[in-house]
N, C-alpha and C. Protein backbone atom coordinates (compact mmCIF):
# COMPACT_ATOMS: atom_id res chain seq x y z
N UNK A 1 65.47 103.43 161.56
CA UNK A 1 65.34 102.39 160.58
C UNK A 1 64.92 102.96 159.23
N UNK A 2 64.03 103.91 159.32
CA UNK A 2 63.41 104.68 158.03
C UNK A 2 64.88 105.16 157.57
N UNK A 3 65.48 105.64 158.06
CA UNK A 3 66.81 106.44 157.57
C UNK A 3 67.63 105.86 156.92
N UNK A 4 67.44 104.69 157.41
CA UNK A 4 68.32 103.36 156.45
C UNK A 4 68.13 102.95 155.33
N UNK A 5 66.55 102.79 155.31
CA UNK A 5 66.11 102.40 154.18
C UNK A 5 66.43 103.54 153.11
N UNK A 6 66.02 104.70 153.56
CA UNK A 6 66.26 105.90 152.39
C UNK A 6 67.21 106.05 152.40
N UNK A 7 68.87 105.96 152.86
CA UNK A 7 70.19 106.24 152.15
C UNK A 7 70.43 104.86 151.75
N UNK A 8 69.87 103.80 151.93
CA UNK A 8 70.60 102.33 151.18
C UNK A 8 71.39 102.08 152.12
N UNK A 9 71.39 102.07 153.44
CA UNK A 9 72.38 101.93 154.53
C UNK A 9 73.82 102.45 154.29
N UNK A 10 73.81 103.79 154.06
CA UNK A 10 74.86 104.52 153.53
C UNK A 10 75.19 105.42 155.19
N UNK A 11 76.45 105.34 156.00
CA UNK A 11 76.53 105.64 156.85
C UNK A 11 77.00 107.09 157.12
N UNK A 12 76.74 107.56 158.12
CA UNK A 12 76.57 108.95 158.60
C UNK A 12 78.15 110.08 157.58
N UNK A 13 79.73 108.82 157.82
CA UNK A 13 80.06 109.98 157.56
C UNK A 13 80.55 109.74 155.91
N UNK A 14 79.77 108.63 155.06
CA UNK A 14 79.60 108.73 153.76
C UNK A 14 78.96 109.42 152.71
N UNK A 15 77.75 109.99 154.02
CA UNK A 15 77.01 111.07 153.30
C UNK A 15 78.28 112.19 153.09
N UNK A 16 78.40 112.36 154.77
CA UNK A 16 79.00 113.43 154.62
C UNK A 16 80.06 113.96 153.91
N UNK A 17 80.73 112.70 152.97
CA UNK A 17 81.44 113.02 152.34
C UNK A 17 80.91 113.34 150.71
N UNK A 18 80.22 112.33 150.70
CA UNK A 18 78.99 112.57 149.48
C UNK A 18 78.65 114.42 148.93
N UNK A 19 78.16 114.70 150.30
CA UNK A 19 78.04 116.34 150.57
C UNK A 19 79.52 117.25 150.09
N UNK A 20 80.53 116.53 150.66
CA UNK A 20 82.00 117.63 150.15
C UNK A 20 82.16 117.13 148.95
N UNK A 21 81.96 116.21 148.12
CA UNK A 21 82.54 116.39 146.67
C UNK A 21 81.44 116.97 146.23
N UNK A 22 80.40 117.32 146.39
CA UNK A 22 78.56 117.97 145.88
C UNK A 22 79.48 119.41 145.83
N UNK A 23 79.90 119.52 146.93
CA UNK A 23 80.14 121.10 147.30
C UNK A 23 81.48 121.71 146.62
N UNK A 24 82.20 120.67 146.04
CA UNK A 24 83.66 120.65 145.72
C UNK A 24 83.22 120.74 143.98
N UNK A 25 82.32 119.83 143.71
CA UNK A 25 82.00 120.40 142.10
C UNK A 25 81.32 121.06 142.11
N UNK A 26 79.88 121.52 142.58
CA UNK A 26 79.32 122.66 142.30
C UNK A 26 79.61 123.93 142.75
N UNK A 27 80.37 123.90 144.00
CA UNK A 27 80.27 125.11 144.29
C UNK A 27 78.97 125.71 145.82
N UNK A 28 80.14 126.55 146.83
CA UNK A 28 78.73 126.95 147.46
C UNK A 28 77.63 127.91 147.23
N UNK A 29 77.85 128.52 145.73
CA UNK A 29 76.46 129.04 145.52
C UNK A 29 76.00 128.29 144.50
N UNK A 30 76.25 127.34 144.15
CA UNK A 30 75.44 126.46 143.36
C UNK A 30 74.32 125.65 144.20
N UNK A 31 74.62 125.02 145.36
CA UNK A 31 74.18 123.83 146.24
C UNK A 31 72.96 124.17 146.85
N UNK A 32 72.51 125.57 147.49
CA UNK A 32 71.12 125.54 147.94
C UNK A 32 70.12 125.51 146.30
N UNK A 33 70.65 125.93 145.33
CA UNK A 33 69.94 125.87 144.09
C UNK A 33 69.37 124.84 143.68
N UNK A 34 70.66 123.49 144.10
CA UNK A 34 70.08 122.12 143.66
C UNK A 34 69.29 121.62 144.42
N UNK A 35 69.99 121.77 145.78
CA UNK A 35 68.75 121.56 146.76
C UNK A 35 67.06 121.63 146.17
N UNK A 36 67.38 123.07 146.22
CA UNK A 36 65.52 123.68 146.00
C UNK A 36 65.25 123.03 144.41
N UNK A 37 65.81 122.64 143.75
CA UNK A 37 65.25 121.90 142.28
C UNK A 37 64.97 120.75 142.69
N UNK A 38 65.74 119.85 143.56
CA UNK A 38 65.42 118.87 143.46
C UNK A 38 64.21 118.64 144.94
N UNK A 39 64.46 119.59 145.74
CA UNK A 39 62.81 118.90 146.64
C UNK A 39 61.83 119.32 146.09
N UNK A 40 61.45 120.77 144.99
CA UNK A 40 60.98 120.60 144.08
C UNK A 40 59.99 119.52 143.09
N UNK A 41 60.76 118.76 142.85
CA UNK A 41 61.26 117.68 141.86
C UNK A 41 60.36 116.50 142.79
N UNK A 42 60.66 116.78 143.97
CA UNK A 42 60.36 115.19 144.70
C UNK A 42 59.12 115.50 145.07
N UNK A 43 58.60 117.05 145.12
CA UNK A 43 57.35 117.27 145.72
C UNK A 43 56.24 116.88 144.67
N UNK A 44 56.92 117.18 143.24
CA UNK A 44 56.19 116.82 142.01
C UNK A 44 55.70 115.38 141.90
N UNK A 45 56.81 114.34 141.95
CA UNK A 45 56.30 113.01 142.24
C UNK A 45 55.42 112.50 142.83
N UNK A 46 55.66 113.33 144.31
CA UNK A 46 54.83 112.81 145.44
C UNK A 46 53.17 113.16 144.72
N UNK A 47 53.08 115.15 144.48
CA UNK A 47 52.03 114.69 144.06
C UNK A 47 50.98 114.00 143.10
N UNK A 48 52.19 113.38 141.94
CA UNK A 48 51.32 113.05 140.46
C UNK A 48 51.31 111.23 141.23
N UNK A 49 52.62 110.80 142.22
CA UNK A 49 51.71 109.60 142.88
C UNK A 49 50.64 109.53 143.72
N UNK A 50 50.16 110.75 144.67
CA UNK A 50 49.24 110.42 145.20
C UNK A 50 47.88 110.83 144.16
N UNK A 51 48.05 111.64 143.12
CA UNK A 51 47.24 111.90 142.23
C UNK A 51 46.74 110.26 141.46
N UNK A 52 47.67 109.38 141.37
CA UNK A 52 47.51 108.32 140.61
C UNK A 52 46.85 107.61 141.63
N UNK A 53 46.69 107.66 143.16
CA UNK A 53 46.24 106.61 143.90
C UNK A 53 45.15 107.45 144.05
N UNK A 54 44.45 108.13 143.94
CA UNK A 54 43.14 108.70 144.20
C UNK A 54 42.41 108.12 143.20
N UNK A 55 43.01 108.88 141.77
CA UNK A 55 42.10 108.61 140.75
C UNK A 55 41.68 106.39 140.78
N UNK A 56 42.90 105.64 141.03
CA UNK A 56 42.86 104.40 140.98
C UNK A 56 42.05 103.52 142.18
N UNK A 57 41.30 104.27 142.96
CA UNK A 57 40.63 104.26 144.41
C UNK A 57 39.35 104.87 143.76
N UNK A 58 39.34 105.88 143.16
CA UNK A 58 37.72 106.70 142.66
C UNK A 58 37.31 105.52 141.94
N UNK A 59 38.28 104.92 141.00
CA UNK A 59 37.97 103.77 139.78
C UNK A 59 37.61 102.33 140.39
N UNK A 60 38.51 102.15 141.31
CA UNK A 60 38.00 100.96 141.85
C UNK A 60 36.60 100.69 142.79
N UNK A 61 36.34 101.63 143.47
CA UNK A 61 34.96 102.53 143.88
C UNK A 61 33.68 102.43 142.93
N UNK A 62 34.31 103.23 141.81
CA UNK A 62 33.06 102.92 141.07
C UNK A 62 32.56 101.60 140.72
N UNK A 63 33.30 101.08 140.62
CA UNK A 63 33.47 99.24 140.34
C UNK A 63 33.16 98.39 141.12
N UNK A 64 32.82 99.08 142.38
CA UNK A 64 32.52 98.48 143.67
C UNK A 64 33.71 97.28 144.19
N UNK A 65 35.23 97.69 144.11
CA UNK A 65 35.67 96.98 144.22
C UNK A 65 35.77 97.48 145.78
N UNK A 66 36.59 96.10 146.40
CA UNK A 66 37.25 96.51 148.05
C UNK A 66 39.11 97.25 148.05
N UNK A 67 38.73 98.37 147.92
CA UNK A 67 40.13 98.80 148.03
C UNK A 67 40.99 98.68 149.32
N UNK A 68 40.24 98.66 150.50
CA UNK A 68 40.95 98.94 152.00
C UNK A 68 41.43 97.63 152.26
N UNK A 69 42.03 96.67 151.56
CA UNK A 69 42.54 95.42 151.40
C UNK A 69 43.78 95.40 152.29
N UNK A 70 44.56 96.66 152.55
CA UNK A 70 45.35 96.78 153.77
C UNK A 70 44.77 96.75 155.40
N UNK A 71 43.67 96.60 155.61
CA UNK A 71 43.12 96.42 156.77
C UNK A 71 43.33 94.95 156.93
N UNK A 72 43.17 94.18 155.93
CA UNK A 72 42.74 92.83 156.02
C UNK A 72 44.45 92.34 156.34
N UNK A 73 45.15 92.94 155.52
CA UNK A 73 46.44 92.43 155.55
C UNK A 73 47.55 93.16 157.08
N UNK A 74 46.99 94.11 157.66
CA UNK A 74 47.32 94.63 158.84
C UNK A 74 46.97 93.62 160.05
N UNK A 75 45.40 93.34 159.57
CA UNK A 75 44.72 92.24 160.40
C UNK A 75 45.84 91.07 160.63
N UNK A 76 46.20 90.42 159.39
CA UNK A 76 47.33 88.81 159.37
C UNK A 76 48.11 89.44 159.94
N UNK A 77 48.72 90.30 160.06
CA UNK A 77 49.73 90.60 160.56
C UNK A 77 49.85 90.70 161.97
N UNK A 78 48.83 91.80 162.31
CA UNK A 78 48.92 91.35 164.11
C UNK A 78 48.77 90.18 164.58
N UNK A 79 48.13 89.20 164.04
CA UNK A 79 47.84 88.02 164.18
C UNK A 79 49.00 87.34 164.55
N UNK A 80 49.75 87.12 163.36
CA UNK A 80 51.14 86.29 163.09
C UNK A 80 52.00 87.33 164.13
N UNK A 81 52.24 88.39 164.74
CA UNK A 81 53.02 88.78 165.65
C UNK A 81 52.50 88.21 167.17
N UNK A 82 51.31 88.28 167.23
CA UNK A 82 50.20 87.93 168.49
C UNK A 82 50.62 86.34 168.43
N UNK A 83 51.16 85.68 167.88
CA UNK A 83 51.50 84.06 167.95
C UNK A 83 52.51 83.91 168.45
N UNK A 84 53.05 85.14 167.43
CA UNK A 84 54.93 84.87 167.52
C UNK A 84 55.45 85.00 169.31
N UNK A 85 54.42 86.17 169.60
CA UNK A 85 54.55 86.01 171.08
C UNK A 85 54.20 85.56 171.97
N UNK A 86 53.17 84.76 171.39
CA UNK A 86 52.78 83.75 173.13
C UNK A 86 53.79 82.91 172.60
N UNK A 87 54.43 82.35 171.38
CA UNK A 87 55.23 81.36 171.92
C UNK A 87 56.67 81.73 172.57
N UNK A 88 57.07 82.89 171.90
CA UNK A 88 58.39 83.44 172.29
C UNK A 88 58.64 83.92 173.83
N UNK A 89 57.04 84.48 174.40
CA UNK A 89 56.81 84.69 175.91
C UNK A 89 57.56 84.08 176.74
N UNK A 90 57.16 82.82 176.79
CA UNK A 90 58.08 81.82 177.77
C UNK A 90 59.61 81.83 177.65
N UNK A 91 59.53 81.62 176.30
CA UNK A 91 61.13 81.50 176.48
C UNK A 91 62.11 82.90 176.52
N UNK A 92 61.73 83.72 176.61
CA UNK A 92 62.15 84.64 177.18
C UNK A 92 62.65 85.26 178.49
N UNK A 93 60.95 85.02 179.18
CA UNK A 93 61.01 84.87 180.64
C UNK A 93 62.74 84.01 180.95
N UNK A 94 62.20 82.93 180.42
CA UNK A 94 63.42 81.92 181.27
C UNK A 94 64.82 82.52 181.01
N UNK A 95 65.19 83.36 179.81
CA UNK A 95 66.69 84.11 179.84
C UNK A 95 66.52 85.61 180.63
């Protein structure tokens, strides 16, 4: 399901074609190059976003705010699944 979400539900052999025109304009000694620029590139993001959620967690901290507000919302959630299935229980059983 994760896999889906990250190609946009782009299927197995669309990548793969995706990949032969990559390889058809750049070239095969161009392609591990882009590769390595661009995970590079993504490693940079990752860390100036998790850099932005620290510093915005130190800040809210000092402020005494409640940041772990995903506990609370993990909480509704099992909840609303824990419903969904005692009622869905039964009718299940019976198919």
């Amino acid at each position: 399901m994760i896999s889906q979400v990250i190609f946009l539900f782009i299927s197995g052999a669309e990548i793969v074609f995706i990949l032969f025109i990559v390889l058809l304009v750049f070239g095969a000694d161009k392609v591990p190059e882009i590769a390595r620029g661009l995970g590079k590139g993504m490693r940079q993001i990752k860390d100036a976003t998790n850099d932005i959620k620290s510093e915005i967690t130190k800040s809210a901290e000092k402020q005494g705010i409640d940041v772990d507000i995903t506990k609370d919302v993990r909480k509704e959630i099992d909840q609303v699944k824990d419903d969904v299935e005692e009622i869905t229980g039964p009718i299940k059983r019976k198919f």
